[in-house]
C-alpha atoms as a PDB file:
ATOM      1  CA  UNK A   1       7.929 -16.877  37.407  1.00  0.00           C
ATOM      2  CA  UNK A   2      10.315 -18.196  35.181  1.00  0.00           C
ATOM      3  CA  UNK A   3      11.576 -16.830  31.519  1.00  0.00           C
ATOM      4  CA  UNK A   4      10.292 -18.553  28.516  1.00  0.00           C
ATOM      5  CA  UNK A   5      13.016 -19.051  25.672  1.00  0.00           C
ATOM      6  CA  UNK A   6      11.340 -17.563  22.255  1.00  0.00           C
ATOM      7  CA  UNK A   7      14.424 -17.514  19.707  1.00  0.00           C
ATOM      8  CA  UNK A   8      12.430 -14.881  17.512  1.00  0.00           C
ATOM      9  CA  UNK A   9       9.641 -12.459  18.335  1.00  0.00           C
ATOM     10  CA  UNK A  10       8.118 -11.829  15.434  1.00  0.00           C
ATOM     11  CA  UNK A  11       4.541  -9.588  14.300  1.00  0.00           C
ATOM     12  CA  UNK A  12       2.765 -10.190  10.613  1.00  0.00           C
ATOM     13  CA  UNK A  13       1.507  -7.285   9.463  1.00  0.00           C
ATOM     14  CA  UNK A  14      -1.854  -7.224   7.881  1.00  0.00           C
ATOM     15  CA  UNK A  15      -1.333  -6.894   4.146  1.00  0.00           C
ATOM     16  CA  UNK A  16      -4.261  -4.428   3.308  1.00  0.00           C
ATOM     17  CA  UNK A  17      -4.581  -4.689  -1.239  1.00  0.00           C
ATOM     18  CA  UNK A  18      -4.337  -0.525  -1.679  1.00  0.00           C
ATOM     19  CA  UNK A  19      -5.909   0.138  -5.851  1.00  0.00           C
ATOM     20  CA  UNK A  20      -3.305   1.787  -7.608  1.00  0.00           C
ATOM     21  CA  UNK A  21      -2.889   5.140  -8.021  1.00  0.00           C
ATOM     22  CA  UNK A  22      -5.507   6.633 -10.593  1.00  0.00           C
ATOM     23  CA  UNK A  23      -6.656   2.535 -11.129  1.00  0.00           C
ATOM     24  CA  UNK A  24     -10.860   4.483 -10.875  1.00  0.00           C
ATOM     25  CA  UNK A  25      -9.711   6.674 -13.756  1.00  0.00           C
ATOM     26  CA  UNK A  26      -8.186   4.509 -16.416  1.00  0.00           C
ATOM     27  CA  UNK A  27     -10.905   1.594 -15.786  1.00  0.00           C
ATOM     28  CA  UNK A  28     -13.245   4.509 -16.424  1.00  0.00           C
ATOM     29  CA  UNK A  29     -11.262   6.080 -19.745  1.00  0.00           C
ATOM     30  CA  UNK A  30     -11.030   2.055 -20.565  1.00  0.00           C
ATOM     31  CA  UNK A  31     -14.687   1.443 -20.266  1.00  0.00           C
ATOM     32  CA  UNK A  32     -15.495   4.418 -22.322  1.00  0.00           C
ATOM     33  CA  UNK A  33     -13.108   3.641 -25.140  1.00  0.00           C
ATOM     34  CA  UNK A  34     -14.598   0.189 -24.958  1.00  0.00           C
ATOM     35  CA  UNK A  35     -18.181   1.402 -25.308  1.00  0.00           C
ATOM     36  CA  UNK A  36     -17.137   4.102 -28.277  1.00  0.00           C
ATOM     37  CA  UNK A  37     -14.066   4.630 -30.077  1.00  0.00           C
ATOM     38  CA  UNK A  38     -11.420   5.817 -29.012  1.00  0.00           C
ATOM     39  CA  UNK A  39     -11.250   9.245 -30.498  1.00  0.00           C
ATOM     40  CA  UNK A  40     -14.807   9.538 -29.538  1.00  0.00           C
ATOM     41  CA  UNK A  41     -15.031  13.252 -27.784  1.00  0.00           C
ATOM     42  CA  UNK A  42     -17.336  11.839 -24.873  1.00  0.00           C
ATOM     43  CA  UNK A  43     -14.123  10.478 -23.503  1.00  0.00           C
ATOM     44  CA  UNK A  44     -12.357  13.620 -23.322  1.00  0.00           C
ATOM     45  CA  UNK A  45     -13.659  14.223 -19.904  1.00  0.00           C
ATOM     46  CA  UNK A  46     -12.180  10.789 -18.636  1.00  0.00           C
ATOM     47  CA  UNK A  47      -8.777  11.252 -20.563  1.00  0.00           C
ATOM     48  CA  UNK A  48      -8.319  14.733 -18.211  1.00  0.00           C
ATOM     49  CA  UNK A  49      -9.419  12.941 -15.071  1.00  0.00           C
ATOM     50  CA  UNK A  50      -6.876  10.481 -15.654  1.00  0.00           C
ATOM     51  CA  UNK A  51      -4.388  12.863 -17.008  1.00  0.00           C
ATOM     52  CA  UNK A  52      -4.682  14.878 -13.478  1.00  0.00           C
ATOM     53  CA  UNK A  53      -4.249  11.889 -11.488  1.00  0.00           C
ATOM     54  CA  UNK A  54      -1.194  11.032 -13.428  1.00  0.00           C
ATOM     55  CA  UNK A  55       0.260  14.182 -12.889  1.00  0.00           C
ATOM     56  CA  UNK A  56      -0.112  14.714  -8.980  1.00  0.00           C
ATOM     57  CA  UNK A  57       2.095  11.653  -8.360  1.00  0.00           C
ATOM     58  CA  UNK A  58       2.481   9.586  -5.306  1.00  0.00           C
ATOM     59  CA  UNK A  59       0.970  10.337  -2.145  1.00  0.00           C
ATOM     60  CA  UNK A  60       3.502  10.112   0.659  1.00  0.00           C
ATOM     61  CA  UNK A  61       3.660   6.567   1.990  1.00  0.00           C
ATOM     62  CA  UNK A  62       2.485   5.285   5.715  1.00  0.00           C
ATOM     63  CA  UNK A  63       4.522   4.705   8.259  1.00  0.00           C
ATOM     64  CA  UNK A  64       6.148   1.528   9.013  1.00  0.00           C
ATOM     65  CA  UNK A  65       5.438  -0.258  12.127  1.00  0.00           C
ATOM     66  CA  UNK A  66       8.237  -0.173  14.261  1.00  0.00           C
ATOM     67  CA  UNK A  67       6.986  -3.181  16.553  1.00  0.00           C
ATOM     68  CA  UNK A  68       9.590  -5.770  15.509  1.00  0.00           C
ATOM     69  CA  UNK A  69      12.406  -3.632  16.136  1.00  0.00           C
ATOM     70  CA  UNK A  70      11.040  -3.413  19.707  1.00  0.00           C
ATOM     71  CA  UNK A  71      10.502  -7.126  19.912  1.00  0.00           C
ATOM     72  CA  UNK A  72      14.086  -8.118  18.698  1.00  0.00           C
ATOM     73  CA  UNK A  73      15.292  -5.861  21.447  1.00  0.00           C
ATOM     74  CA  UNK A  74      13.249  -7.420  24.594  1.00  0.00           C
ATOM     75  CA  UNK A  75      14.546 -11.011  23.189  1.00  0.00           C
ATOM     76  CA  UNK A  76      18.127  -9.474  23.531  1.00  0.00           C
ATOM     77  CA  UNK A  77      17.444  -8.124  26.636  1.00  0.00           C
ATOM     78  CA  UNK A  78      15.281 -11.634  27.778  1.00  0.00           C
ATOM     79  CA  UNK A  79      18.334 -13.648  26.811  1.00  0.00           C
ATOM     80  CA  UNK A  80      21.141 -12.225  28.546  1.00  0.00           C
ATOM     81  CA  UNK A  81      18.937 -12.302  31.458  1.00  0.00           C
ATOM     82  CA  UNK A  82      18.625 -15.552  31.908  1.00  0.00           C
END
């Protein structure tokens, strides 16, 4: 069997389109203030929701893939071997 010459091993992640953080709750207070006023007290209920989401902050993010750094290394290793 004989040892193919790739230059760069490379993987494409998947881009996956995440809604921003509390994007549910200001469409919502948005949509309310659009369909009333905005001082209207029937949006008070939204306003907190969003308020609350504001305040809890980020979540933690994922994990990054750690495939390509494995890659690079076997075309290293594949190199020098042949």
């Amino acid at each position: 069997m004989t040892a193919v010459n790739i230059p760069k091993l490379r993987v494409r992640t998947r881009k996956v389109q995440n809604l921003p953080q509390c994007a549910v709750e200001m469409s919502a207070l948005a949509t309310c203030w659009a369909s009333v006023s905005v001082d209207d007290k029937r949006c008070a209920e939204m306003a907190k929701a969003l308020t609350e989401c504001m305040q809890k902050g980020k979540p933690p993010g994922a994990r990054r893939s750690n495939v390509n750094y494995h890659l690079a290394r076997l075309g290293k290793q594949t190199a020098t071997a042949v």
